[in-house]
N, C-alpha and C. Protein backbone atom coordinates (compact mmCIF):
# COMPACT_ATOMS: atom_id res chain seq x y z
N UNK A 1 86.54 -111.89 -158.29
CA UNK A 1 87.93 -111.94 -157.93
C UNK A 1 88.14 -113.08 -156.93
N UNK A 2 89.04 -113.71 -157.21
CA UNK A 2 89.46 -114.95 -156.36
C UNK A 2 91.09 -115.08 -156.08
N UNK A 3 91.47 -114.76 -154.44
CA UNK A 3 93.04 -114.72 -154.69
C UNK A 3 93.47 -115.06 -153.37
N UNK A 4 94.92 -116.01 -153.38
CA UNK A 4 95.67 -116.53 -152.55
C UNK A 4 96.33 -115.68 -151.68
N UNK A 5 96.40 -115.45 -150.95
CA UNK A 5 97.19 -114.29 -149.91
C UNK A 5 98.07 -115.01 -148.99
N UNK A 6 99.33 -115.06 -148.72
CA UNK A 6 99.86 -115.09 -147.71
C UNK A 6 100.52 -113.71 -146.81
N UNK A 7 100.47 -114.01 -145.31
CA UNK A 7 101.36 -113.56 -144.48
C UNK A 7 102.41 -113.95 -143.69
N UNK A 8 103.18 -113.68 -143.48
CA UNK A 8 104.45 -114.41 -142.42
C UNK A 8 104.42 -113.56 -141.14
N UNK A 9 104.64 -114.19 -140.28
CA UNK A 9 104.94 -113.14 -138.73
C UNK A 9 105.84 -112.11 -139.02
N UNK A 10 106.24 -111.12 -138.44
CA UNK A 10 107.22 -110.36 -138.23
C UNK A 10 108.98 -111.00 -138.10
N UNK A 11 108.13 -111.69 -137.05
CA UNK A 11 109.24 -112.66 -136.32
C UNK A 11 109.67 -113.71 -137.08
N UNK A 12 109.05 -114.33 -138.09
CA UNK A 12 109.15 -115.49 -138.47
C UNK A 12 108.59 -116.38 -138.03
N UNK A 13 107.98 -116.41 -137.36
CA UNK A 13 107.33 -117.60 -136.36
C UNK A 13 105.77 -118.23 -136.53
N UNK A 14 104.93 -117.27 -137.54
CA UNK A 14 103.61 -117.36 -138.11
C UNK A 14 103.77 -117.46 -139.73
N UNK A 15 102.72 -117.64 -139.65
CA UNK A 15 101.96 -117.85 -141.41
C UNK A 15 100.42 -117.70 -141.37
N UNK A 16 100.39 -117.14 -142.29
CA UNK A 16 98.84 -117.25 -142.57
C UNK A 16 98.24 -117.47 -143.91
N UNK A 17 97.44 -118.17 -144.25
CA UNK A 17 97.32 -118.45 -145.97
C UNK A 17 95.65 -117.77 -145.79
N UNK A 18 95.46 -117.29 -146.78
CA UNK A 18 93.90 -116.69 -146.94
C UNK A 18 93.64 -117.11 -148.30
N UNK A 19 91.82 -117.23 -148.28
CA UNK A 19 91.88 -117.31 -149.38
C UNK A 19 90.16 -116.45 -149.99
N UNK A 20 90.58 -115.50 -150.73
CA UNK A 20 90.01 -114.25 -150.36
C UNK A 20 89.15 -114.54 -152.03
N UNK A 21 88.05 -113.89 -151.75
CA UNK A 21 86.48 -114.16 -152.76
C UNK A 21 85.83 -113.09 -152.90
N UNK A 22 85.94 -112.58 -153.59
CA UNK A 22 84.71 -111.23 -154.02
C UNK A 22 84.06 -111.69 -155.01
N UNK A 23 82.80 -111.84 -154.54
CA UNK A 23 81.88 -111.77 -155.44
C UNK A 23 80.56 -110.67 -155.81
N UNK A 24 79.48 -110.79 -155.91
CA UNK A 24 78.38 -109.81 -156.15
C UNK A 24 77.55 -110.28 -155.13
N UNK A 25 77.81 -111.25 -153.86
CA UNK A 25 77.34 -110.96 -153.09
C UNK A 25 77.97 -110.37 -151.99
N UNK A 26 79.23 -110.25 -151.85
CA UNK A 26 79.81 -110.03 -150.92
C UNK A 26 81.09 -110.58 -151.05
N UNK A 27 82.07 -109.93 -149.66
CA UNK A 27 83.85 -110.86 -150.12
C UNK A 27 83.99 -112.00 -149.01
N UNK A 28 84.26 -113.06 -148.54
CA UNK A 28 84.57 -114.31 -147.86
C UNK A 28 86.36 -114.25 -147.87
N UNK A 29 86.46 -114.50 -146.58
CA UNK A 29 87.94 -114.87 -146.63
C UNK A 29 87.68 -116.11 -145.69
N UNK A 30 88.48 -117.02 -146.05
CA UNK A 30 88.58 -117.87 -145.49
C UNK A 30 90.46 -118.32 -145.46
N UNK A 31 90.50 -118.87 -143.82
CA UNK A 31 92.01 -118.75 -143.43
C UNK A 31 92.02 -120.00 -142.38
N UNK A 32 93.61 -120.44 -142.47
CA UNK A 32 94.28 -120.55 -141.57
C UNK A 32 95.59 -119.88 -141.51
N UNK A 33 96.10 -120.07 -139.92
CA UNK A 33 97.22 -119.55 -139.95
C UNK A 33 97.40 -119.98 -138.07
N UNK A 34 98.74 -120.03 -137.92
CA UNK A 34 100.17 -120.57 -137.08
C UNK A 34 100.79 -119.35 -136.50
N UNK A 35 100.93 -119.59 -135.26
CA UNK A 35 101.95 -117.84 -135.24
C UNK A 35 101.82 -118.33 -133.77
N UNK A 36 102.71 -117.13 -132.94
CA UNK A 36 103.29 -117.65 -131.56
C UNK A 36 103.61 -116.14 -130.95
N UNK A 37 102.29 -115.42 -131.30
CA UNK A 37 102.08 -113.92 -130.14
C UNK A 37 101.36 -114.43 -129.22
N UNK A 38 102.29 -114.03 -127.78
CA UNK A 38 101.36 -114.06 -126.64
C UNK A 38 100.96 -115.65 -126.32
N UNK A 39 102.19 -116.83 -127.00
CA UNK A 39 101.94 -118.16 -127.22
C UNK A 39 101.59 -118.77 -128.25
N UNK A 40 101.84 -120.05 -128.33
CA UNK A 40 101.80 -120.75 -129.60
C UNK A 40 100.03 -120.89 -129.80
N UNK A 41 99.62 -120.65 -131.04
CA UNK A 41 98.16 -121.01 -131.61
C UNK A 41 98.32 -121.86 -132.81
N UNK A 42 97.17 -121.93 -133.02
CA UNK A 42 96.72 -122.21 -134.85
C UNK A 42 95.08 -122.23 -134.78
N UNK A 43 94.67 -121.78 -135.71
CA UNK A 43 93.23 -121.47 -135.66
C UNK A 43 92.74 -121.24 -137.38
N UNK A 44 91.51 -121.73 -137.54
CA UNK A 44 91.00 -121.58 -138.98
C UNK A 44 89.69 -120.56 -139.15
N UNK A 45 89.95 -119.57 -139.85
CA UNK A 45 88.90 -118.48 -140.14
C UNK A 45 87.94 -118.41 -141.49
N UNK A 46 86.53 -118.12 -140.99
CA UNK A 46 86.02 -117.84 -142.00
C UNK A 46 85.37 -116.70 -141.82
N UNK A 47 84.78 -115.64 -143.00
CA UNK A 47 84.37 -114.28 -142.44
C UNK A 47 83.74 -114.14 -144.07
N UNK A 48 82.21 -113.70 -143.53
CA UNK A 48 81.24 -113.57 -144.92
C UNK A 48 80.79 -112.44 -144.68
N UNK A 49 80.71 -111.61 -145.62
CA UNK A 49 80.05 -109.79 -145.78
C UNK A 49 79.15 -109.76 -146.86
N UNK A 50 78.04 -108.93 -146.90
CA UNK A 50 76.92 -108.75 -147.28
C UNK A 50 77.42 -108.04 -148.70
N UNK A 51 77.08 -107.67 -149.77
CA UNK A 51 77.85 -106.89 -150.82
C UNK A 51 77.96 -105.41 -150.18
N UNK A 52 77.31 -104.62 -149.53
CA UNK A 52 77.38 -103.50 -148.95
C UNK A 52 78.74 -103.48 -147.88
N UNK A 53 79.73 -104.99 -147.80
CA UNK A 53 80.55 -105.42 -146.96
C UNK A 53 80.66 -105.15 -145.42
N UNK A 54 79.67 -105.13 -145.35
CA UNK A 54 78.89 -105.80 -143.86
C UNK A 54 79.01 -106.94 -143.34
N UNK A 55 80.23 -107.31 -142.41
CA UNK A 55 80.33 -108.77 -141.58
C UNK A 55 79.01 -109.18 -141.14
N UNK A 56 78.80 -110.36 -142.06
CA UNK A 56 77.34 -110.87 -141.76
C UNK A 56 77.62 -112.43 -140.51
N UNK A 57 79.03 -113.02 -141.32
CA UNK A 57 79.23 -114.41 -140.55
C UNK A 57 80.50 -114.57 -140.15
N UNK A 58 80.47 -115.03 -139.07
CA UNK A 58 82.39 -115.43 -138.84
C UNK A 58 82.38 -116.44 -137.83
N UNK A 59 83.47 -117.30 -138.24
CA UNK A 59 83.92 -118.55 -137.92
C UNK A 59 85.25 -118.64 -137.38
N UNK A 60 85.07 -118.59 -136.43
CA UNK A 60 86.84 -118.94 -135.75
C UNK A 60 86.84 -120.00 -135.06
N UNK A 61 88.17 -121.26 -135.28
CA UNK A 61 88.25 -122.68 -134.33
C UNK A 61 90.15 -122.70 -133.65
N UNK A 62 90.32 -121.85 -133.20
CA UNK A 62 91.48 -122.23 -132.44
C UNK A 62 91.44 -124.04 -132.26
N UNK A 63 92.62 -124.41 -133.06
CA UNK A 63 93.30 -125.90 -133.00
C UNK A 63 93.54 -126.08 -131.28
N UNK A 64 92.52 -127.36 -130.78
CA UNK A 64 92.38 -127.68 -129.66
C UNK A 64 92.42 -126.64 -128.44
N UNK A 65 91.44 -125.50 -128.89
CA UNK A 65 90.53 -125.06 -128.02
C UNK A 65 89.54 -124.61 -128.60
N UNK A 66 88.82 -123.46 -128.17
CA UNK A 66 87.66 -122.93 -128.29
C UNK A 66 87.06 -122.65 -129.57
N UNK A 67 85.76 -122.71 -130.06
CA UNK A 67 84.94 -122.34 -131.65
C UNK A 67 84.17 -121.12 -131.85
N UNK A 68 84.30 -120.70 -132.02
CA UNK A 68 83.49 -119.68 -132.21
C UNK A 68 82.25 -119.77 -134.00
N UNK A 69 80.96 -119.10 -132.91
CA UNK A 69 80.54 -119.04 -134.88
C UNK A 69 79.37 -117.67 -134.15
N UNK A 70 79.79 -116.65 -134.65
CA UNK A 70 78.67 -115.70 -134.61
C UNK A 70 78.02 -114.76 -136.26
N UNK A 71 76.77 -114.20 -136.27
CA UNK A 71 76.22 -113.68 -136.85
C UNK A 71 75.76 -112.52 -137.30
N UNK A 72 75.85 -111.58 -138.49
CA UNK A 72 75.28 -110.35 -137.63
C UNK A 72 74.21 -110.10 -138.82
N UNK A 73 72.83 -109.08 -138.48
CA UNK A 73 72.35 -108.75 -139.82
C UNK A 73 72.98 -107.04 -139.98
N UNK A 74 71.83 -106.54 -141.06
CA UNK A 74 72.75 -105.61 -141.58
C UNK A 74 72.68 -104.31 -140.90
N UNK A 75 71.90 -104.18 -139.25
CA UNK A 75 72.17 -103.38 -139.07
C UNK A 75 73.37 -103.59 -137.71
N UNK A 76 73.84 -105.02 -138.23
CA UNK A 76 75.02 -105.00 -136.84
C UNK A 76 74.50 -105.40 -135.68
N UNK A 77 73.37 -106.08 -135.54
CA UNK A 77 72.84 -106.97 -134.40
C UNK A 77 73.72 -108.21 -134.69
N UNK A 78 74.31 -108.53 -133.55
CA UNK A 78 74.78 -109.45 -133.63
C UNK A 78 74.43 -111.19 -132.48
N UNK A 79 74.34 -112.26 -133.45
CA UNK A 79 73.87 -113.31 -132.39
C UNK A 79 75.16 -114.53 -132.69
N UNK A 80 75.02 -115.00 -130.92
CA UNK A 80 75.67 -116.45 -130.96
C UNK A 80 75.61 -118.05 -131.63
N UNK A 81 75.71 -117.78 -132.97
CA UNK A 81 75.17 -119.05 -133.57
C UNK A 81 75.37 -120.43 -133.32
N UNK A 82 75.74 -120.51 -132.02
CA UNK A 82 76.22 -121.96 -131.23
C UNK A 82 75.06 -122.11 -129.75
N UNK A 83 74.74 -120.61 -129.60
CA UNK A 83 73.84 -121.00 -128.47
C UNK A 83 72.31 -120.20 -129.43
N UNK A 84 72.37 -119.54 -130.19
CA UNK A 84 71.28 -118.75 -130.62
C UNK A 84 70.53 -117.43 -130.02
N UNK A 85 71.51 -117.27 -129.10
CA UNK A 85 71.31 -115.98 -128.06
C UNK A 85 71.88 -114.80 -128.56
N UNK A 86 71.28 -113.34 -128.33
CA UNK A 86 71.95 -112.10 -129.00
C UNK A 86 73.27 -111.87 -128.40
N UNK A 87 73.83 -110.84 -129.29
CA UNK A 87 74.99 -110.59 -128.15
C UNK A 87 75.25 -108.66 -128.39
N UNK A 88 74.03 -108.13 -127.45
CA UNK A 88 73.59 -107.23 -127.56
C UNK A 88 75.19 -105.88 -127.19
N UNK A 89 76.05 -106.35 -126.36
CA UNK A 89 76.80 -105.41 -126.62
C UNK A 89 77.72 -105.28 -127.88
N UNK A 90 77.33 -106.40 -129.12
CA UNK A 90 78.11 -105.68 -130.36
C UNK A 90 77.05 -104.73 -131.11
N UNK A 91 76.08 -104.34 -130.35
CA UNK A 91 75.33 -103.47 -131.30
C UNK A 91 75.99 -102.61 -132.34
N UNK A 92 75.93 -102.45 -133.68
CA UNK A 92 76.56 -101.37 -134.25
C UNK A 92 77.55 -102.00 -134.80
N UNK A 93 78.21 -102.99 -134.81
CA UNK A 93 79.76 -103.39 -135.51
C UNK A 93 79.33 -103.48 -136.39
N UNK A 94 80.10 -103.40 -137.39
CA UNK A 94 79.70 -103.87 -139.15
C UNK A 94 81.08 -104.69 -139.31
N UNK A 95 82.07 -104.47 -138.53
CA UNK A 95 82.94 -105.23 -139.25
C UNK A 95 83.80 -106.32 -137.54
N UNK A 96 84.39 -107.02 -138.60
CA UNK A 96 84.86 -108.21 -137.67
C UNK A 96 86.30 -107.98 -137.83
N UNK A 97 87.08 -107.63 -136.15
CA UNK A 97 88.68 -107.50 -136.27
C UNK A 97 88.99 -108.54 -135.78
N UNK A 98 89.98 -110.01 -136.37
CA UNK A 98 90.22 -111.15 -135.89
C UNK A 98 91.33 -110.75 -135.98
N UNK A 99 91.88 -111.07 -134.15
CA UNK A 99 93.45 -110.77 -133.62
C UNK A 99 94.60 -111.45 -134.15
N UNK A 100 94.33 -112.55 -134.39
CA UNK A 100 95.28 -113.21 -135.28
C UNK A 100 95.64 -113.33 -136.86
N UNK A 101 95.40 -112.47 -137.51
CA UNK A 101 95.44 -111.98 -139.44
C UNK A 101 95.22 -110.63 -139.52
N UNK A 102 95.62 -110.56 -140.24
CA UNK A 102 95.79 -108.95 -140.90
C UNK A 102 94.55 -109.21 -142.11
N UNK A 103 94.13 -110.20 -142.24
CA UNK A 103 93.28 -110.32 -143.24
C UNK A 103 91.62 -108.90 -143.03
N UNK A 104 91.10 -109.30 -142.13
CA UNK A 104 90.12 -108.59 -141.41
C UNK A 104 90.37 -106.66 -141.34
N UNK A 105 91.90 -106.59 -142.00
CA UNK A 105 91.75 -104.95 -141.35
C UNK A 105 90.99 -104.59 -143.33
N UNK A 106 91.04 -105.27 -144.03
CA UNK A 106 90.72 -105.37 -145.37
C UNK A 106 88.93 -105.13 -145.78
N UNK A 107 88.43 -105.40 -144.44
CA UNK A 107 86.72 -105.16 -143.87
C UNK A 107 86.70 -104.27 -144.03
N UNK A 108 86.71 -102.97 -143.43
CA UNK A 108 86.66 -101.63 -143.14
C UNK A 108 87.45 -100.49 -144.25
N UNK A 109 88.57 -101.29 -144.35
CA UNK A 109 88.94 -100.32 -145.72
C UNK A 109 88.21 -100.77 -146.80
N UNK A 110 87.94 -101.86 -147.34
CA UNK A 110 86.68 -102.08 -148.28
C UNK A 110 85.36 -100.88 -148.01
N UNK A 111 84.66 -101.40 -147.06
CA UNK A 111 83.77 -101.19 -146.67
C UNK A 111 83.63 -99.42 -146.33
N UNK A 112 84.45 -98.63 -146.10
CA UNK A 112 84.65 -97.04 -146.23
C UNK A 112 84.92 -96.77 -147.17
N UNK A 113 85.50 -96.79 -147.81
CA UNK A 113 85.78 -96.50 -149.21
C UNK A 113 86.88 -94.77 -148.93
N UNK A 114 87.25 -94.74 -148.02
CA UNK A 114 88.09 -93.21 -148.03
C UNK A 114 88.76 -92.52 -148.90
N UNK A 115 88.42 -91.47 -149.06
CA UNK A 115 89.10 -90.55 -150.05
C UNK A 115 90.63 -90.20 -149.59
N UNK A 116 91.36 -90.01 -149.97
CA UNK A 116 92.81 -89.29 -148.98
C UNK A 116 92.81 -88.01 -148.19
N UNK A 117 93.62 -88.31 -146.75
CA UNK A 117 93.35 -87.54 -145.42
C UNK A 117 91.81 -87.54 -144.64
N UNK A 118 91.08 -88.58 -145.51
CA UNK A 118 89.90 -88.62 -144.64
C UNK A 118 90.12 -89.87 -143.73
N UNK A 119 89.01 -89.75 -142.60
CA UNK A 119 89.74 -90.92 -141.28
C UNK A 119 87.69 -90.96 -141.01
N UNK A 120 87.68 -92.00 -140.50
CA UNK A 120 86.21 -92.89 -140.18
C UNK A 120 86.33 -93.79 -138.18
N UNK A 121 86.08 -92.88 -137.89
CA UNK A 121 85.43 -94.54 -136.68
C UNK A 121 84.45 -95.53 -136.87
N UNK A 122 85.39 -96.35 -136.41
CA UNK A 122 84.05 -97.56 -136.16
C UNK A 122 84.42 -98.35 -135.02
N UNK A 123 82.98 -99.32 -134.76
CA UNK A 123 83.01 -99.89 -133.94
C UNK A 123 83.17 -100.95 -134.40
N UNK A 124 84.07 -101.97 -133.93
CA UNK A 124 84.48 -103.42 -134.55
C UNK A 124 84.20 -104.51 -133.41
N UNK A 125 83.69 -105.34 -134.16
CA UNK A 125 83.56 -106.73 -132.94
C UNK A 125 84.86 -107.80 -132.81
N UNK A 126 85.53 -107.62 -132.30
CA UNK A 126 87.16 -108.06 -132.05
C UNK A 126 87.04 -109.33 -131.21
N UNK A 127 87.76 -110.27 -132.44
CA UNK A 127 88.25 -111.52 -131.99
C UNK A 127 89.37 -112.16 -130.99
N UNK A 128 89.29 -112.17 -129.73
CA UNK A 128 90.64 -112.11 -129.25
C UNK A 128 91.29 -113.41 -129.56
N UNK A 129 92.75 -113.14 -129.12
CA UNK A 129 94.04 -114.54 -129.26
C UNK A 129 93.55 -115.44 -128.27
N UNK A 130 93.81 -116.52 -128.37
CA UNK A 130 93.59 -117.71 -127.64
C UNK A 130 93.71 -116.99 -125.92
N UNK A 131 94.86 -116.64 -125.96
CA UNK A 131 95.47 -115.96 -124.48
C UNK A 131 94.81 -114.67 -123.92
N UNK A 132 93.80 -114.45 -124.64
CA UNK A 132 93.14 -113.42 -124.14
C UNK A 132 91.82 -113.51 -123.93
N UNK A 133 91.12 -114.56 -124.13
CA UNK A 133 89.93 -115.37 -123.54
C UNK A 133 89.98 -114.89 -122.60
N UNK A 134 88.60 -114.22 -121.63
CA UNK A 134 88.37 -114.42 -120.28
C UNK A 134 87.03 -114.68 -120.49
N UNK A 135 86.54 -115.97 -120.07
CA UNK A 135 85.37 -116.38 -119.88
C UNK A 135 85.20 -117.26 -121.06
N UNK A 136 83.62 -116.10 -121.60
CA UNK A 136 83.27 -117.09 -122.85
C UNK A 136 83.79 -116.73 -124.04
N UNK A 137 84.26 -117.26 -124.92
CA UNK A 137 84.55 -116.94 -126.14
C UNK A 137 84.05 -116.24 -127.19
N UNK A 138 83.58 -114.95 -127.42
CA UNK A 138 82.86 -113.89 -127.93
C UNK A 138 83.56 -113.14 -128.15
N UNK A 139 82.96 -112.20 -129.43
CA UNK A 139 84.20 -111.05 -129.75
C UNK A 139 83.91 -109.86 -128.67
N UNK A 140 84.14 -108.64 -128.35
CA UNK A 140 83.69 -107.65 -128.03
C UNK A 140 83.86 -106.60 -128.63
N UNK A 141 83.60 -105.35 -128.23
CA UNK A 141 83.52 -104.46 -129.15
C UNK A 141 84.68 -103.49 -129.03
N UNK A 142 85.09 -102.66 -130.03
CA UNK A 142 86.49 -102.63 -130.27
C UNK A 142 86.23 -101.19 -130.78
N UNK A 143 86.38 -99.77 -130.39
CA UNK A 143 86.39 -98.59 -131.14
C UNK A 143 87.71 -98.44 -132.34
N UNK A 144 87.73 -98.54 -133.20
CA UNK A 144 89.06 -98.39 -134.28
C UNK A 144 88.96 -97.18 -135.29
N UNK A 145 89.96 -96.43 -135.99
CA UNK A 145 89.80 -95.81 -136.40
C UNK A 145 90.81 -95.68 -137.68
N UNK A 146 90.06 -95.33 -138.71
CA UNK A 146 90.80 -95.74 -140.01
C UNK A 146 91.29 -94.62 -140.95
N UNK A 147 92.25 -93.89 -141.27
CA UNK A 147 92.80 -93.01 -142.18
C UNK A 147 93.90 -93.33 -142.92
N UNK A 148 93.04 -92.99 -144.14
CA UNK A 148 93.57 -93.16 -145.53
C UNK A 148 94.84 -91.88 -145.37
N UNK A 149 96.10 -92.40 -145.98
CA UNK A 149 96.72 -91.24 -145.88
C UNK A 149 96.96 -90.79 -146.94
N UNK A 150 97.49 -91.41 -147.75
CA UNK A 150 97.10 -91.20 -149.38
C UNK A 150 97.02 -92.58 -149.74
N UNK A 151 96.78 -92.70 -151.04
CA UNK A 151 96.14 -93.84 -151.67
C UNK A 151 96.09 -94.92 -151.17
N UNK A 152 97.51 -96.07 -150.92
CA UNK A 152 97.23 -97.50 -150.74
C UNK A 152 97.91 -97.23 -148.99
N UNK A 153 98.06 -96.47 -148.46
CA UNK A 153 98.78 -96.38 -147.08
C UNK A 153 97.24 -95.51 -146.21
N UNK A 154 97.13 -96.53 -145.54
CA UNK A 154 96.33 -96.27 -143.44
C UNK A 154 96.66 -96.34 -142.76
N UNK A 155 96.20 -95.10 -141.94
CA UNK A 155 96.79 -95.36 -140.56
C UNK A 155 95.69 -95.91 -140.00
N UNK A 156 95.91 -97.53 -138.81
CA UNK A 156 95.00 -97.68 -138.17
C UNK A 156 95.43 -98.03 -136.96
N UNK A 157 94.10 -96.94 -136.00
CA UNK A 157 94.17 -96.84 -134.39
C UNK A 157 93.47 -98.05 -133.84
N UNK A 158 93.79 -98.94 -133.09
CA UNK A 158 92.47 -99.62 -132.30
C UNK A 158 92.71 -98.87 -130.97
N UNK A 159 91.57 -98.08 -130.93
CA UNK A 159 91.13 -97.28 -130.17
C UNK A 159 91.43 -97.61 -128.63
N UNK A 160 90.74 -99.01 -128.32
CA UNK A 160 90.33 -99.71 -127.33
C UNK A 160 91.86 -100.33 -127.07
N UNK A 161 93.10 -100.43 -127.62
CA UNK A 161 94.34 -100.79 -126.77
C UNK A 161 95.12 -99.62 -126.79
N UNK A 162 94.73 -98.50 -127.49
CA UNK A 162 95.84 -97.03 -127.22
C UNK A 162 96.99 -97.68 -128.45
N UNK A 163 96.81 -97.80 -129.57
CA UNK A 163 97.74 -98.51 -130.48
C UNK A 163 97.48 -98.08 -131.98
N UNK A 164 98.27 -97.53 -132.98
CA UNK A 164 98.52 -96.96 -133.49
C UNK A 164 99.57 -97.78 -134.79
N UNK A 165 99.17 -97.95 -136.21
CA UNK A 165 99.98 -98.39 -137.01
C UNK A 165 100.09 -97.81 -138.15
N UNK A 166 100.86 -97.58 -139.13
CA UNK A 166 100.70 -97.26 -140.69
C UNK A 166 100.66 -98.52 -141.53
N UNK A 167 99.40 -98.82 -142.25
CA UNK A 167 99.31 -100.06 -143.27
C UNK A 167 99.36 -99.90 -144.49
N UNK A 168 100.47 -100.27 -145.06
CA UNK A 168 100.43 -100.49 -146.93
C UNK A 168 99.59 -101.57 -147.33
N UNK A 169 98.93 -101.12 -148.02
CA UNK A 169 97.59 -102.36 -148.55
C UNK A 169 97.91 -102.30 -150.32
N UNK A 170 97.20 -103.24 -150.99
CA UNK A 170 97.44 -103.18 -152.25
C UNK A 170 95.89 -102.91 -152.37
N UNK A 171 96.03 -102.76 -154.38
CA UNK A 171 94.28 -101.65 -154.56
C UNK A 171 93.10 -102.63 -154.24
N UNK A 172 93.41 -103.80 -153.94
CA UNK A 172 92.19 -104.51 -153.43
C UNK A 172 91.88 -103.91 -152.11
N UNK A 173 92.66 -103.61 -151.11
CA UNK A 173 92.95 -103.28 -149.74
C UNK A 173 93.31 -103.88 -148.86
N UNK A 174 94.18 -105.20 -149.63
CA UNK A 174 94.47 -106.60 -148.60
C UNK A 174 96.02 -105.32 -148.00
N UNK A 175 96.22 -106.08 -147.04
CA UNK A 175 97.49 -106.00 -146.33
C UNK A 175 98.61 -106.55 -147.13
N UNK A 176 99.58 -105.26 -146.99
CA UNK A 176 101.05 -105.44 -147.94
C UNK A 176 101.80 -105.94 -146.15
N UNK A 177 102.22 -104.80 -145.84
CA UNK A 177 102.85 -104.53 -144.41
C UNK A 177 102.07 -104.53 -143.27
N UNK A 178 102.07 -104.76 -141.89
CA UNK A 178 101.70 -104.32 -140.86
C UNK A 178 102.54 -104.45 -140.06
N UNK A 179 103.40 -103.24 -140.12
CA UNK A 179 104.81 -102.72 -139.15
C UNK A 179 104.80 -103.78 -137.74
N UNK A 180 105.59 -104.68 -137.54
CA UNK A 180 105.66 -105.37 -135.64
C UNK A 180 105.27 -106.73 -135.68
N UNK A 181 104.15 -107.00 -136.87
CA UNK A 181 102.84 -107.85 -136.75
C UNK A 181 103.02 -108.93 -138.17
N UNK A 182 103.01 -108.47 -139.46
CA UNK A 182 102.81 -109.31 -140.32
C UNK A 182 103.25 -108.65 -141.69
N UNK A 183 103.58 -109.50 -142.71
CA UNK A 183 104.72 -108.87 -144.02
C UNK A 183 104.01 -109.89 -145.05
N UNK A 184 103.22 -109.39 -145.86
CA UNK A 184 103.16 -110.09 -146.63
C UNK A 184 104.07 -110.85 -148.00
N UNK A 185 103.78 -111.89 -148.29
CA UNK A 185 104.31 -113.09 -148.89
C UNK A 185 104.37 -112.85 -150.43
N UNK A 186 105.38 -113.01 -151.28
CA UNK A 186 104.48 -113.00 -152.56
C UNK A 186 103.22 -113.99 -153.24
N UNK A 187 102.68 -114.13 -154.10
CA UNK A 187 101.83 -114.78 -154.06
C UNK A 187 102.27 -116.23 -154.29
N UNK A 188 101.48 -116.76 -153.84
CA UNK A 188 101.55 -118.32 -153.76
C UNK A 188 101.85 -118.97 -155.77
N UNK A 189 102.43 -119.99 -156.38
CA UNK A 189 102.41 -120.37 -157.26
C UNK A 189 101.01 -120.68 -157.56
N UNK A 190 100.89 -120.31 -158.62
CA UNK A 190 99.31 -120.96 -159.32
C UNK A 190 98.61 -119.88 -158.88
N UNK A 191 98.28 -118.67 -157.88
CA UNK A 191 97.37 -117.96 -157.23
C UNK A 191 97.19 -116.96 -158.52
């Protein structure tokens, strides 16, 4: 499967183009996207999962600032692939929440597979917005929690800000809606 995704801000003020890959080894999204929460950004994403869809790689470059490139294997050790050092408090993440796309909440609902009214924690290694940098540029770890409510609708908690949403996804599990945050686009011509 190979497919074009857009999102628009809430506001109008973002975009995001993805461009999303399932294969038999795993799914890759690769993105940019523009948007102006918490200040103006732009930043280009890449994010590789193991076929078991396990965030193995991710790539984030905020446009004239900071890069990010970290690693994880499959039991969620995760290392700094710019300095080559561990980064022992994501022990356990399997999946990667990047603050800027709705693309990433598509990890975890893949990757659980939930039946309806069932709900899963996890621990997520969370990408912050440009404006939420303190220090070094690393994800940290993020408790979230995911329930299927019936079929293509989740509710998802990120634990770690006290925040709470209902997501319409389509049967891939990309993001339709994310109520405040992002509305998806129809598909791009040619996609």
């Amino acid at each position: 499967m190979r497919r074009h995704v857009r999102w628009a801000g809430w506001d109008g003020q973002g975009l995001d183009h993805c461009d999303v890959t399932l294969s038999a080894d795993g799914l890759t999204l690769d993105g940019v996207v523009v948007g102006n929460r918490e200040g103006a950004y732009g930043a280009h994403y890449r994010v590789q999962t193991d076929a078991a869809g396990r965030t193995r790689q991710v790539w984030v470059f905020y446009t004239g600032g900071p890069a990010l490139k970290v690693r994880a294997d499959d039991q969620g050790r995760w290392t700094d692939a710019l300095t080559d050092r561990p980064i022992p408090k994501l022990d356990g993440c399997l999946d990667v929440d990047i603050g800027v796309t709705p693309a990433t909440n598509t990890l975890p609902i893949r990757r659980l597979g939930l039946g309806d009214r069932q709900a899963a924690e996890i621990l997520a290694a969370y990408v912050p917005l440009p404006t939420q940098i303190d220090g070094a540029f690393l994800p940290r770890p993020a408790p979230q929690r995911y329930t299927c409510l019936c079929g293509e609708r989740y509710r998802y908690e990120g634990l770690f800000r006290h925040f709470s949403t209902e997501l319409a996804v389509d049967p891939d599990g990309l993001v339709i809606d994310y109520p405040g945050y992002f509305r998806r686009l129809p598909d791009p011509a040619g996609a």
